[in-house]
C-alpha atoms as a PDB file:
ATOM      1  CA  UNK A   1      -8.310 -14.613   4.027  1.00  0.00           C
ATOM      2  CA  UNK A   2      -9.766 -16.765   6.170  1.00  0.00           C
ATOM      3  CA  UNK A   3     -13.239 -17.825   4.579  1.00  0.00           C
ATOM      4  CA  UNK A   4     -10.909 -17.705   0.558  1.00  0.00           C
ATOM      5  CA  UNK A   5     -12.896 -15.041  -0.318  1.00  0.00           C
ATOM      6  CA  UNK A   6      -9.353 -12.559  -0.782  1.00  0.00           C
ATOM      7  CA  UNK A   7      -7.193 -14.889  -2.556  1.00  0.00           C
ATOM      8  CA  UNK A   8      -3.600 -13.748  -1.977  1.00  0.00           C
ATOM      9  CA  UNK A   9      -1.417 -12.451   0.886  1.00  0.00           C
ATOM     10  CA  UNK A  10      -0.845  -9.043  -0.314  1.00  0.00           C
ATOM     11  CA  UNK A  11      -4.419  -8.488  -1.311  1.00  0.00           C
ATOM     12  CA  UNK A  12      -5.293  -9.303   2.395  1.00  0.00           C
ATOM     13  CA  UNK A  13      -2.838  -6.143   3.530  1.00  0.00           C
ATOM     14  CA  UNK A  14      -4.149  -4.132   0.984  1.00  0.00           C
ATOM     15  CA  UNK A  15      -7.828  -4.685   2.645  1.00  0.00           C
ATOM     16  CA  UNK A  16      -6.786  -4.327   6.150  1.00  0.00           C
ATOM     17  CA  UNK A  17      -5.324  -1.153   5.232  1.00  0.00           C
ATOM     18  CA  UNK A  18      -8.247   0.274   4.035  1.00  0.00           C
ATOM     19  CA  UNK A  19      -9.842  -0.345   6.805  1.00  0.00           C
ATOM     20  CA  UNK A  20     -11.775  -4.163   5.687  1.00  0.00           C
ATOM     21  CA  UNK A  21     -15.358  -3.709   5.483  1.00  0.00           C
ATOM     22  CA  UNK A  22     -17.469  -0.849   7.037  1.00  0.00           C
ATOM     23  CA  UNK A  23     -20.208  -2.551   8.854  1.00  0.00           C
ATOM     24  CA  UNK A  24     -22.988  -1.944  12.132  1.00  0.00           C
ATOM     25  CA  UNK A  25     -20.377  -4.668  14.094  1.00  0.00           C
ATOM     26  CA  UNK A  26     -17.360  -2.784  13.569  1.00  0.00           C
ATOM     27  CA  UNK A  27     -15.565  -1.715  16.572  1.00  0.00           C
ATOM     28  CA  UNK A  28     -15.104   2.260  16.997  1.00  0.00           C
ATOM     29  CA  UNK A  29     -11.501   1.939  18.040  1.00  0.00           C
ATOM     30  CA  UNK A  30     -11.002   0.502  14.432  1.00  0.00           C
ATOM     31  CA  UNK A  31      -8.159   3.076  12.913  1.00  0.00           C
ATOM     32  CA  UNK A  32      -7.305   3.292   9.342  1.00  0.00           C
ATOM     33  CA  UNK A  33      -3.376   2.109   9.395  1.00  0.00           C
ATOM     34  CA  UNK A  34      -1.556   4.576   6.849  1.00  0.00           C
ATOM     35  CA  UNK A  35       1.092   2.360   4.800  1.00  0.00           C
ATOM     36  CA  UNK A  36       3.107   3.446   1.973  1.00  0.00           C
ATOM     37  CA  UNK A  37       3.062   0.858  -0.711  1.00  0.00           C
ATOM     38  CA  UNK A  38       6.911   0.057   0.267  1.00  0.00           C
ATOM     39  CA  UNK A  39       5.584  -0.799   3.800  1.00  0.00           C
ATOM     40  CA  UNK A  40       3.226  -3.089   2.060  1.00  0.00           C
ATOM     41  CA  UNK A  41       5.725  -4.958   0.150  1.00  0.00           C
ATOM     42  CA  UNK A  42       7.794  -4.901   3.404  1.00  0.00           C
ATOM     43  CA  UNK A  43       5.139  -6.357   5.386  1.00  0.00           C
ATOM     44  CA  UNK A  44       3.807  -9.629   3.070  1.00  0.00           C
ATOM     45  CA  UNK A  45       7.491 -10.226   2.839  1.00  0.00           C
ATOM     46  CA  UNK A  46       7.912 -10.095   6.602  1.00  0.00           C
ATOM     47  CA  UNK A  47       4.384 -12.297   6.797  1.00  0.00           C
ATOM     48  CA  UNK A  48       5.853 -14.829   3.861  1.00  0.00           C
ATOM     49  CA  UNK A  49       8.849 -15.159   6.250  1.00  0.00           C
ATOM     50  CA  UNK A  50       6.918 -16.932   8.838  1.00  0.00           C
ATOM     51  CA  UNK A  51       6.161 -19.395   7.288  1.00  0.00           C
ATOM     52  CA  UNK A  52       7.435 -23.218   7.169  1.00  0.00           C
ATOM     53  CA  UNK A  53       6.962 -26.630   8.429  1.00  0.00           C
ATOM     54  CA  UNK A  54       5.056 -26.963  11.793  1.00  0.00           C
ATOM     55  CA  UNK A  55       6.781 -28.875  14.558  1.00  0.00           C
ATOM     56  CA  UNK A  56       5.458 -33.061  14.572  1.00  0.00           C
ATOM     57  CA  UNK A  57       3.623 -31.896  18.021  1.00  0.00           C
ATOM     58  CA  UNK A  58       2.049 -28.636  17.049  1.00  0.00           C
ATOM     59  CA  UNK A  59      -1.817 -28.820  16.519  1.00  0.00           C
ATOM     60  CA  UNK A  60      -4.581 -30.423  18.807  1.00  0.00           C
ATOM     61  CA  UNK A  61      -3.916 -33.714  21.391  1.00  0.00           C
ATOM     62  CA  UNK A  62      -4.355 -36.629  19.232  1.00  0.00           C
ATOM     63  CA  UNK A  63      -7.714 -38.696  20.524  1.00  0.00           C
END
């Protein structure tokens, strides 16, 4: 998670899925995604998939 406050990939999924936090902010087109634990395994695999090295140019101009 962003701010480390949901410390591994799948536990991220598993928060998203039920729906993250309920708070005043929240947008009302916020749906609750309906995954089957298989489609939750399928998914931090997918996410572990992407990643790797960066390319040497990727990231903000150098100053």
């Amino acid at each position: 998670m962003h701010d480390g406050s949901i410390k591994t990939l799948a536990a991220v999924v598993d928060f998203y899925a039920g729906q993250g936090n309920s708070n005043p902010y929240l947008d009302p087109e916020i749906r609750k995604i309906h995954l089957s634990p298989q489609d939750r395994r399928d998914l931090v695999e997918f996410l572990n998939a992407l990643t790797g090295d960066l390319p040497p140019n990727s990231g903000p101009p150098a100053k």
